[in-house]
Structures are given as C-alpha cells and as structure tokens.
PDB file of N, CA and C in Angstrom:
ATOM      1  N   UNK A   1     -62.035  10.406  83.024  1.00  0.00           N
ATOM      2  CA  UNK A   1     -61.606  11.315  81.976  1.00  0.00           C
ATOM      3  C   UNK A   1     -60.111  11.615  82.079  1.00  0.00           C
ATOM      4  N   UNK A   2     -59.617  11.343  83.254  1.00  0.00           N
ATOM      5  CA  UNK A   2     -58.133  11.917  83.623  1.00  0.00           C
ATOM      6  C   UNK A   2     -57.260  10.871  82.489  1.00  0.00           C
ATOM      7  N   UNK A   3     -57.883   9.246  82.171  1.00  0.00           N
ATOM      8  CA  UNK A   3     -57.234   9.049  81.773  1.00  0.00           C
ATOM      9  C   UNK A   3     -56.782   8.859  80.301  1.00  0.00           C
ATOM     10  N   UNK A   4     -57.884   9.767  79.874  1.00  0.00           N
ATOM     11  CA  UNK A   4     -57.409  10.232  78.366  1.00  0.00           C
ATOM     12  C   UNK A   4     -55.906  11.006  78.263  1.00  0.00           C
ATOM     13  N   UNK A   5     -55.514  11.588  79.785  1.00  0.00           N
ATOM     14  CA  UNK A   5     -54.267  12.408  78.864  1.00  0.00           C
ATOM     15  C   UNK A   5     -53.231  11.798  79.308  1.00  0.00           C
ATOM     16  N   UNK A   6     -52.971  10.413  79.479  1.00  0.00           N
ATOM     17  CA  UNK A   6     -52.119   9.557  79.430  1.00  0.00           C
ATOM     18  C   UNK A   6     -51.892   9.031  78.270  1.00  0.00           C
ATOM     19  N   UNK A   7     -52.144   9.377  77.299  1.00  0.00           N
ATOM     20  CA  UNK A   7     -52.236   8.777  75.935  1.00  0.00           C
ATOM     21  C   UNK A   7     -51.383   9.604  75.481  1.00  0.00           C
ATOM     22  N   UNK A   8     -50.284   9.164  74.534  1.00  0.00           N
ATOM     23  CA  UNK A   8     -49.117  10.129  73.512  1.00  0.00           C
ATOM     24  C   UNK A   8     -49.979  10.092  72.129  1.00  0.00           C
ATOM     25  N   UNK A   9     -49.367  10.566  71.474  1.00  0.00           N
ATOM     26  CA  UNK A   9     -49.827  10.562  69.795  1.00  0.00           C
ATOM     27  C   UNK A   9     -49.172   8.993  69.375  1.00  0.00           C
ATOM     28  N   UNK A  10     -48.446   8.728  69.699  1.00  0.00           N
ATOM     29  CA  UNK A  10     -47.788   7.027  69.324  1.00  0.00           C
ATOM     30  C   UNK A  10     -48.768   5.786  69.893  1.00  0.00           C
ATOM     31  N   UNK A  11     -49.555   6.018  70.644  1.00  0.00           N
ATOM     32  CA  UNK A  11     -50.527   5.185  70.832  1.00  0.00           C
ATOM     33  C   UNK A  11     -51.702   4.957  69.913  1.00  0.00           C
ATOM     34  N   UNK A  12     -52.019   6.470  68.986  1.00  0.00           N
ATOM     35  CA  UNK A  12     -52.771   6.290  67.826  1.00  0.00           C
ATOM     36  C   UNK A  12     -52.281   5.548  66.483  1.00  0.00           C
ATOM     37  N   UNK A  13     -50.977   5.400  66.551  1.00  0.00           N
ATOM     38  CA  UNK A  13     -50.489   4.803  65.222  1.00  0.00           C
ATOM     39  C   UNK A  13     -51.127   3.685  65.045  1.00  0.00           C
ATOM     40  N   UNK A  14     -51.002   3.060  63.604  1.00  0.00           N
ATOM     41  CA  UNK A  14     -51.535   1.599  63.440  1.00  0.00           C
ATOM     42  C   UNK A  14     -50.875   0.926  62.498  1.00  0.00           C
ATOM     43  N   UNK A  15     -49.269   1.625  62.864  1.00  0.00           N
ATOM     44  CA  UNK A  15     -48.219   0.403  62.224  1.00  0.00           C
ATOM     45  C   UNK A  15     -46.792   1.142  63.135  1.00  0.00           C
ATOM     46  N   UNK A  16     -45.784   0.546  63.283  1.00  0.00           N
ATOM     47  CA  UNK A  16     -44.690   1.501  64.039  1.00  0.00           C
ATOM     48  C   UNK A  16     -43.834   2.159  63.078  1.00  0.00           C
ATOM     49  N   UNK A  17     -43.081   2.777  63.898  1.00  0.00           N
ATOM     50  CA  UNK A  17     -42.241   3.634  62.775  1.00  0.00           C
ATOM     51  C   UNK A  17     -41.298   2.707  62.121  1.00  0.00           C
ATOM     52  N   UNK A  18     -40.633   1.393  62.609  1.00  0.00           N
ATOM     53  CA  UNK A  18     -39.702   0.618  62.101  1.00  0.00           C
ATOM     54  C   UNK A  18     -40.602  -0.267  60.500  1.00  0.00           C
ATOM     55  N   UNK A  19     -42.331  -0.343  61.130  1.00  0.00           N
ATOM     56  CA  UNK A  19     -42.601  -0.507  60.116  1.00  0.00           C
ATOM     57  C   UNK A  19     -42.375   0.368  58.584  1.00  0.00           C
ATOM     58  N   UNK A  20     -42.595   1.490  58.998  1.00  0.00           N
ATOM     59  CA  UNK A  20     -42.975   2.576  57.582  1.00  0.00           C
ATOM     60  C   UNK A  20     -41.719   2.408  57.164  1.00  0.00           C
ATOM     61  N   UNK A  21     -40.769   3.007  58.282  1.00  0.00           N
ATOM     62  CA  UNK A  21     -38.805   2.414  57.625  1.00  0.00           C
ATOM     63  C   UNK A  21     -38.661   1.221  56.813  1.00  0.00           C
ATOM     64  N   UNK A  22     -39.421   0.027  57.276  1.00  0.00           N
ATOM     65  CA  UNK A  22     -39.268  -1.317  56.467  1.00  0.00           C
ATOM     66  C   UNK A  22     -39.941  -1.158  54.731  1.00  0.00           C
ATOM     67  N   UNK A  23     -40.970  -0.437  54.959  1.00  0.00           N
ATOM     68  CA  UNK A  23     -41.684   0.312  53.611  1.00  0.00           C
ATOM     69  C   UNK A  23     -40.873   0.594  52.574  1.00  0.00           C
ATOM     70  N   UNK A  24     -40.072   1.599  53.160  1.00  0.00           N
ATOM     71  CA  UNK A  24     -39.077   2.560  52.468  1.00  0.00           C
ATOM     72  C   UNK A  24     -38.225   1.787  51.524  1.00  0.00           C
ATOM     73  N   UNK A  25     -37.922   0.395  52.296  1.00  0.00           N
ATOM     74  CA  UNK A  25     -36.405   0.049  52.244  1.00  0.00           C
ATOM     75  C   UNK A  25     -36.834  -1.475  50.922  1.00  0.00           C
ATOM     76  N   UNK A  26     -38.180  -1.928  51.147  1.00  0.00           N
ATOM     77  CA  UNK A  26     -38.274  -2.954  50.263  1.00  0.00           C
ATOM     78  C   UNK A  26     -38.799  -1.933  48.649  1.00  0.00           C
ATOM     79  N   UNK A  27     -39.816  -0.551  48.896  1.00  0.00           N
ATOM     80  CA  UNK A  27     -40.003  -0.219  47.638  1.00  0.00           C
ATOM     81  C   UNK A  27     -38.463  -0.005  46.832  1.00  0.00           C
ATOM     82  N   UNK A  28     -37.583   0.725  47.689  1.00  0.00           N
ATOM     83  CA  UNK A  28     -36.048   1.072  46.844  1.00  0.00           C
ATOM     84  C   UNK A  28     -35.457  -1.033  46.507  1.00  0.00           C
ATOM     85  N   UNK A  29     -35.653  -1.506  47.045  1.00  0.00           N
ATOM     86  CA  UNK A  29     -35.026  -2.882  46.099  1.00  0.00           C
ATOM     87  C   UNK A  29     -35.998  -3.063  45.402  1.00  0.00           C
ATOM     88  N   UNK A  30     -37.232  -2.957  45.670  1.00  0.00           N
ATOM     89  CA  UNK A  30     -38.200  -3.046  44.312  1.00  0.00           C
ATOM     90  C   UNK A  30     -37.481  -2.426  42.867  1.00  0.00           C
ATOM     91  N   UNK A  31     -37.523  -0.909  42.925  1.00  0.00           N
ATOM     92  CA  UNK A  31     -36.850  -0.264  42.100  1.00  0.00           C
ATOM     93  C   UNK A  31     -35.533   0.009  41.935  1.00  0.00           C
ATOM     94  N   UNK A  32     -34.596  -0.991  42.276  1.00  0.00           N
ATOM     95  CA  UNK A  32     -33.201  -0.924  42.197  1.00  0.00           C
ATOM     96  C   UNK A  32     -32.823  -1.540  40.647  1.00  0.00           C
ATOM     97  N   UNK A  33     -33.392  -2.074  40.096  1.00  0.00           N
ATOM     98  CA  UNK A  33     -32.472  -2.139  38.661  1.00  0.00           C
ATOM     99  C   UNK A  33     -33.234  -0.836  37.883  1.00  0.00           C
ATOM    100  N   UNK A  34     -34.157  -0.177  37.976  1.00  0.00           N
ATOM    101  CA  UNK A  34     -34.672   0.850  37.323  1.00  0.00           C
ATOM    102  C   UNK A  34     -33.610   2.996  37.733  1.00  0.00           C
ATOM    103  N   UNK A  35     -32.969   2.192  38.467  1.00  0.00           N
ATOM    104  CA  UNK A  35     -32.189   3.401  38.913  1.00  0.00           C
ATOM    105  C   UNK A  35     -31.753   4.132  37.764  1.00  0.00           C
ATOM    106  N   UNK A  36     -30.305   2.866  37.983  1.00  0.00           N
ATOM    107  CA  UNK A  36     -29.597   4.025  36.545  1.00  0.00           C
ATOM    108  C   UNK A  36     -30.098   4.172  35.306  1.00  0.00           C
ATOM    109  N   UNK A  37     -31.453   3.512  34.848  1.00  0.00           N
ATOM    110  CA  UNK A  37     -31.963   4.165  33.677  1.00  0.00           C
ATOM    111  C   UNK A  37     -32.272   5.980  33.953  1.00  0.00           C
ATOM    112  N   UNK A  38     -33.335   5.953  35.357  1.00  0.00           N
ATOM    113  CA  UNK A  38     -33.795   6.904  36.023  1.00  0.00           C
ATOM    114  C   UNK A  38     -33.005   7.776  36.309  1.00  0.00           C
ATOM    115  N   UNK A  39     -31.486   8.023  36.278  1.00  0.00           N
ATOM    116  CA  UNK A  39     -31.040   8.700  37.030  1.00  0.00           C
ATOM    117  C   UNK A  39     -30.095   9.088  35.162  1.00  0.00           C
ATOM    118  N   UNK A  40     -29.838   8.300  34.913  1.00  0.00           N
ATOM    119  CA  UNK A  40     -29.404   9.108  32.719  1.00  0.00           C
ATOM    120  C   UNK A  40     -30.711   9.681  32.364  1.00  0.00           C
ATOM    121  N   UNK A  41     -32.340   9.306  32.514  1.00  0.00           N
ATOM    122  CA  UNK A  41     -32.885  10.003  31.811  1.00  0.00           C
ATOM    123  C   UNK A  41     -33.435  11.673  33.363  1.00  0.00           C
ATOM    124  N   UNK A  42     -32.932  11.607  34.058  1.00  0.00           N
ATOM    125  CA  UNK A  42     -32.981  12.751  34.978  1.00  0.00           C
ATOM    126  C   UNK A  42     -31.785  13.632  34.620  1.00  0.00           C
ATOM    127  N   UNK A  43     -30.755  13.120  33.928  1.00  0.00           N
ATOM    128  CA  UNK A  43     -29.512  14.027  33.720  1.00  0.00           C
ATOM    129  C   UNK A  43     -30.143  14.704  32.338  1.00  0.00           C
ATOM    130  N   UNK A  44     -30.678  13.964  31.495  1.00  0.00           N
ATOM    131  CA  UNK A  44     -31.402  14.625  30.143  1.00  0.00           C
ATOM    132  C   UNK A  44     -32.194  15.513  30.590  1.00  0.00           C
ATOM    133  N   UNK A  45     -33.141  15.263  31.627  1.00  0.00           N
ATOM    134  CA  UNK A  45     -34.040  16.208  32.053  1.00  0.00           C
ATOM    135  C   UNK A  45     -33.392  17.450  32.031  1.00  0.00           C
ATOM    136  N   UNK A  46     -32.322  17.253  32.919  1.00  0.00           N
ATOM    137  CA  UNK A  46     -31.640  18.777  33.454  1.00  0.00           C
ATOM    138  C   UNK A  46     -31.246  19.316  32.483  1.00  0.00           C
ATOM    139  N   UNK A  47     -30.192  18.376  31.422  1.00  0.00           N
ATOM    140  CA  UNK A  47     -30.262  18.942  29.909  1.00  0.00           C
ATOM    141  C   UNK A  47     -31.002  20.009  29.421  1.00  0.00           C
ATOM    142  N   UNK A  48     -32.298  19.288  29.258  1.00  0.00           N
ATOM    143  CA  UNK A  48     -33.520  20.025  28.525  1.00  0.00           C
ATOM    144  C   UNK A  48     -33.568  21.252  29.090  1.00  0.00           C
ATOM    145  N   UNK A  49     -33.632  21.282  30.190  1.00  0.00           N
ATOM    146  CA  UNK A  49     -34.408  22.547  30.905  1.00  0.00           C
ATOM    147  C   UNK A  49     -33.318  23.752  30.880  1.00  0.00           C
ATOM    148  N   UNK A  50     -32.154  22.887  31.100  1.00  0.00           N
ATOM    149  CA  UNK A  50     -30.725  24.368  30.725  1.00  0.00           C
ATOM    150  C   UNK A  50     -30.873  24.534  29.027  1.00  0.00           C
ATOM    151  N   UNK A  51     -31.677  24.025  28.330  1.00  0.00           N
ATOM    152  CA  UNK A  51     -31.452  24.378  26.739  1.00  0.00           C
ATOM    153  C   UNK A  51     -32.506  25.799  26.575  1.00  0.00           C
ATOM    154  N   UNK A  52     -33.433  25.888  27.481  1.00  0.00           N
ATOM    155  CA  UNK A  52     -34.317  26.990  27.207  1.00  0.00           C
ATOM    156  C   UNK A  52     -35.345  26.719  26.523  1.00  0.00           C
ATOM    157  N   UNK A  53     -35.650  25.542  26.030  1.00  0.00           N
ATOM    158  CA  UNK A  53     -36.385  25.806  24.623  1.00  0.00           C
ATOM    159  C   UNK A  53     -37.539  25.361  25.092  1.00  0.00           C
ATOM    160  N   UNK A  54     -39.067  25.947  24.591  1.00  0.00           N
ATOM    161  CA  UNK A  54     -40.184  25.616  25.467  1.00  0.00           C
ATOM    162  C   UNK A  54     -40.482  24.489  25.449  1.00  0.00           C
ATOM    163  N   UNK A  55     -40.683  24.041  24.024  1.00  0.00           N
ATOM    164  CA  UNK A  55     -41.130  22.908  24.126  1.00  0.00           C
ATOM    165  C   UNK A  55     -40.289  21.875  24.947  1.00  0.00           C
ATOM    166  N   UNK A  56     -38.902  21.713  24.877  1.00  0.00           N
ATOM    167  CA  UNK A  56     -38.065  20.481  26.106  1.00  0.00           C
ATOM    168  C   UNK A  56     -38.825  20.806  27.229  1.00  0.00           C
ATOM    169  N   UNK A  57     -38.899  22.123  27.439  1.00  0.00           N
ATOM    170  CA  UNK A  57     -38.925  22.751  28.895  1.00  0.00           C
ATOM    171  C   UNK A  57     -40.405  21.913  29.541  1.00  0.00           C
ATOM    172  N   UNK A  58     -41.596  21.639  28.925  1.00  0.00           N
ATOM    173  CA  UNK A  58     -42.936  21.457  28.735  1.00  0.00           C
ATOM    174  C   UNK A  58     -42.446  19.944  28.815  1.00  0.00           C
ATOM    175  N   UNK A  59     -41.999  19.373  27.631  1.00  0.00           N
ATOM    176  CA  UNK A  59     -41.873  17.827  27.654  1.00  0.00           C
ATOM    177  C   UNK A  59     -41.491  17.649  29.190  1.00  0.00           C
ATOM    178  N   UNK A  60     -40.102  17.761  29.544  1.00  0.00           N
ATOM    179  CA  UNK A  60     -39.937  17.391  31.078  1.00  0.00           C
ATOM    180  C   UNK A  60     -41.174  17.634  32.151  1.00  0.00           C
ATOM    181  N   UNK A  61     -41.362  19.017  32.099  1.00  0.00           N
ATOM    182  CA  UNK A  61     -42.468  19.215  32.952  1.00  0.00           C
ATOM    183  C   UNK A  61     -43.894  17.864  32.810  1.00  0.00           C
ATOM    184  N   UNK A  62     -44.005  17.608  31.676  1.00  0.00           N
ATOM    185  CA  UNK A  62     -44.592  16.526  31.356  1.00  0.00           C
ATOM    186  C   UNK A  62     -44.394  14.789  31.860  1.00  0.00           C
ATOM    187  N   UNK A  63     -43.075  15.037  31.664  1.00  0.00           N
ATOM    188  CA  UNK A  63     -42.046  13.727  32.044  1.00  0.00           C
ATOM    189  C   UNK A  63     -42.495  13.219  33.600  1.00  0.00           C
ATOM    190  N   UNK A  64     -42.120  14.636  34.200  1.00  0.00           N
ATOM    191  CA  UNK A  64     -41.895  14.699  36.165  1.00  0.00           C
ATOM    192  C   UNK A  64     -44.056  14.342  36.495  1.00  0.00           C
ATOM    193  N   UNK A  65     -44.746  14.773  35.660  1.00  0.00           N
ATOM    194  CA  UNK A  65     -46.185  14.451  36.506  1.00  0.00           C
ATOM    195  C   UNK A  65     -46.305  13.141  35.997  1.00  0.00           C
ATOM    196  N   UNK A  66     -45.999  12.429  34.974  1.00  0.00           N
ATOM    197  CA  UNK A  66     -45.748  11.196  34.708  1.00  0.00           C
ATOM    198  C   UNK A  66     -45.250  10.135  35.745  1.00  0.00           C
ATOM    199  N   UNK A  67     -43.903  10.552  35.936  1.00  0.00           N
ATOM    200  CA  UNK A  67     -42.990   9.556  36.635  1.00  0.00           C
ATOM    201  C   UNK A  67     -43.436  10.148  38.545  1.00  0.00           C
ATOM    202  N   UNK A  68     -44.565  11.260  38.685  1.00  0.00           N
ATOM    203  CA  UNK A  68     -45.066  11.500  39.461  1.00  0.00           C
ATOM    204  C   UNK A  68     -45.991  10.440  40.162  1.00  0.00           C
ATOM    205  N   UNK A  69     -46.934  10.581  38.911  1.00  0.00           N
ATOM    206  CA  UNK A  69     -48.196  10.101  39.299  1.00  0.00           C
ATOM    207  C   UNK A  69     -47.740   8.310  39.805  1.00  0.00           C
ATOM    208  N   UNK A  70     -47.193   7.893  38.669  1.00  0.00           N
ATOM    209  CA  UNK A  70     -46.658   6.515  38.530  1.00  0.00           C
ATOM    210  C   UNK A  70     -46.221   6.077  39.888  1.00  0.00           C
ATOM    211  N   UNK A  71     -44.906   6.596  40.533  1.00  0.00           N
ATOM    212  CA  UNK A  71     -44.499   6.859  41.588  1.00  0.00           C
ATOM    213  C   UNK A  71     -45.465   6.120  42.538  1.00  0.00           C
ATOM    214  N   UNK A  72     -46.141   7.856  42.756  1.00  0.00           N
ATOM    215  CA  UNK A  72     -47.082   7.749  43.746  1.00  0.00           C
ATOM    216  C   UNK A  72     -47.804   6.783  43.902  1.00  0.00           C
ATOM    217  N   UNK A  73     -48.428   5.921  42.692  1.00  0.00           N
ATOM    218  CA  UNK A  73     -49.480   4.739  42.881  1.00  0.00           C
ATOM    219  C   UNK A  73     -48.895   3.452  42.807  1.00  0.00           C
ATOM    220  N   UNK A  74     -47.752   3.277  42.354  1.00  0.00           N
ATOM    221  CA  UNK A  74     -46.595   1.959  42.758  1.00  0.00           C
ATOM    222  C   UNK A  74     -46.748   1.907  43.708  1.00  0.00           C
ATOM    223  N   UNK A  75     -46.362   3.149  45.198  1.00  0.00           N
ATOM    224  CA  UNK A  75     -45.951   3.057  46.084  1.00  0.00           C
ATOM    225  C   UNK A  75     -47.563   2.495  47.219  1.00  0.00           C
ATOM    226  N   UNK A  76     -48.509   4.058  46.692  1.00  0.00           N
ATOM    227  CA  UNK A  76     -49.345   3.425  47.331  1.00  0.00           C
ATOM    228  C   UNK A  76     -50.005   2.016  47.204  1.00  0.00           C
ATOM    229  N   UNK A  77     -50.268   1.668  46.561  1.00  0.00           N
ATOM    230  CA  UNK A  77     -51.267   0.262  45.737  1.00  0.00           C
ATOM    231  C   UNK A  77     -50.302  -0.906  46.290  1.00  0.00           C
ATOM    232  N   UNK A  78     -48.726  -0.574  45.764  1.00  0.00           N
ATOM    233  CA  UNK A  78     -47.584  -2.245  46.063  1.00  0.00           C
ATOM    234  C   UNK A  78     -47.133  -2.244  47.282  1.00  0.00           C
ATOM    235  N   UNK A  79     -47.140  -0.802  47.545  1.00  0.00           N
ATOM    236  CA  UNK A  79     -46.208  -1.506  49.260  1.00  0.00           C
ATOM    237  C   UNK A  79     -47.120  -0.461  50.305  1.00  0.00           C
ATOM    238  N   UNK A  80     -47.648   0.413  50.488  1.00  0.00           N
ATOM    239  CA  UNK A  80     -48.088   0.920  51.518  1.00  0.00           C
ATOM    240  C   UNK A  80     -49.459   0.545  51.935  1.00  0.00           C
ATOM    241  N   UNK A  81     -50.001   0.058  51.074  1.00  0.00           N
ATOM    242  CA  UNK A  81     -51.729  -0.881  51.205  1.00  0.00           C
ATOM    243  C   UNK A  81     -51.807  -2.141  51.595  1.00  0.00           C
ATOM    244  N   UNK A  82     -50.284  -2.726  52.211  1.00  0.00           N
ATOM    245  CA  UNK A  82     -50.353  -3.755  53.058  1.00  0.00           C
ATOM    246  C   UNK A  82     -50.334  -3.551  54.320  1.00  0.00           C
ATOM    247  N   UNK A  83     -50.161  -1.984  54.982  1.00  0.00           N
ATOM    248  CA  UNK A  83     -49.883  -1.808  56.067  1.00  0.00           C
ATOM    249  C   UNK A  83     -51.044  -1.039  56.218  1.00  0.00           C
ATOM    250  N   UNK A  84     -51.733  -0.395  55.299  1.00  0.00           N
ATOM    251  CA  UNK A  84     -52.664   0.516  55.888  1.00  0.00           C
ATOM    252  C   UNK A  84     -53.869  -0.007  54.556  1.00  0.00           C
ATOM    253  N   UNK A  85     -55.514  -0.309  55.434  1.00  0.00           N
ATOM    254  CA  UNK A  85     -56.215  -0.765  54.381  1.00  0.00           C
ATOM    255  C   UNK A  85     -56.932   0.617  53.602  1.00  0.00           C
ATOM    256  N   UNK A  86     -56.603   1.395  54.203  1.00  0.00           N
ATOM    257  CA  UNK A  86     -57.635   2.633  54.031  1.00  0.00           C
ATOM    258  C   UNK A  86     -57.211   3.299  51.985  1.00  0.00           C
ATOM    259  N   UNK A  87     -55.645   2.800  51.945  1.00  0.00           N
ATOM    260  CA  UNK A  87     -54.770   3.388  51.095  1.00  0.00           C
ATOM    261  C   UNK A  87     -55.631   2.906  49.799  1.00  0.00           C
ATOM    262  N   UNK A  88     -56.069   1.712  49.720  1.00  0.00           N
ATOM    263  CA  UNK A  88     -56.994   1.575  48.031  1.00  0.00           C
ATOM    264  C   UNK A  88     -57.664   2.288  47.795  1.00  0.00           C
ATOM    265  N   UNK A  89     -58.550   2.882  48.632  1.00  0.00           N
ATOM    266  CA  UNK A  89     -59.352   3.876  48.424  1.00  0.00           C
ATOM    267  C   UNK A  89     -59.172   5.446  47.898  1.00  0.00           C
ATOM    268  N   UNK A  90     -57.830   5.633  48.847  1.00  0.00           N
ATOM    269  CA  UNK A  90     -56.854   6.908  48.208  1.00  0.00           C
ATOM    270  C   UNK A  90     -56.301   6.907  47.018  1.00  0.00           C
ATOM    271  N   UNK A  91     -55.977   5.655  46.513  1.00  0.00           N
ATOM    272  CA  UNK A  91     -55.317   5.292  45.210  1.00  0.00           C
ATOM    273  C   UNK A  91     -56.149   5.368  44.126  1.00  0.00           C
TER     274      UNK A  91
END
C-alpha cells in the first residue's frame, strides 16, 4: 500500500502537457484565415452593445452562444478527440 503514495497527479494523465500545448497551437492555424473576419465582426459586437439598444444588445448576446457553442465543438470533435477518446461522447 506504501506504494500508492509514490504516485504524483502527472502519472494519471493520458496525454502530456506538451501534448495539449500542441492542441492549442494546430486549432489557432486551423483558424488563422478566419481571424480578421472574427476580430471586425467582435469590434461590431462592442459597437452594438455601447449603442444601448436592446435588441443589438440581445442579437450579440445571441452572436457570442453561437460562435460559443460552434467553438466549443470544432475544438472538441477536430482536435481534442484525437487525444482523448472519451471527448465524442461529451460532444
């Protein structure tokens, strides 16, 4: 039993950290020509929301669970479900 507490928390992983870093770094060239669209229609966003008006205010709020959800399941489904099989299921 003693030698259960020779074990760190890094022995439970089941990819390394240089992996998840490698993750990071191919989804952003994935999405590298989609930037500067993303980043003019994020300046509109901010637009909207300094105009006050509900309805912009609602559309964006609308916009962000959109480009949320999307996000999130690019990432999980294209690049993080090669490293971990469990992730289709989460997706």
């Amino acid at each position: 039993m003693d030698h259960w507490l020779s074990y760190s928390l890094n022995d439970f992983l089941i990819f390394s950290p240089e992996t998840y870093f490698r993750l990071f770094e191919q989804s952003n060239s994935a999405l590298w020509p989609y930037q500067a669209p993303l980043l003019l229609s994020a300046m509109v966003a901010i637009w909207l929301i300094r105009s006050r008006h509900q309805v912009a205010q609602k559309a964006v709020l609308l916009w962000l669970a959109l480009i949320w959800v999307f996000v999130g399941l690019w990432m999980l489904r294209g690049f993080y479900a090669q490293i971990n099989p469990l992730v289709e299921a989460l997706a």
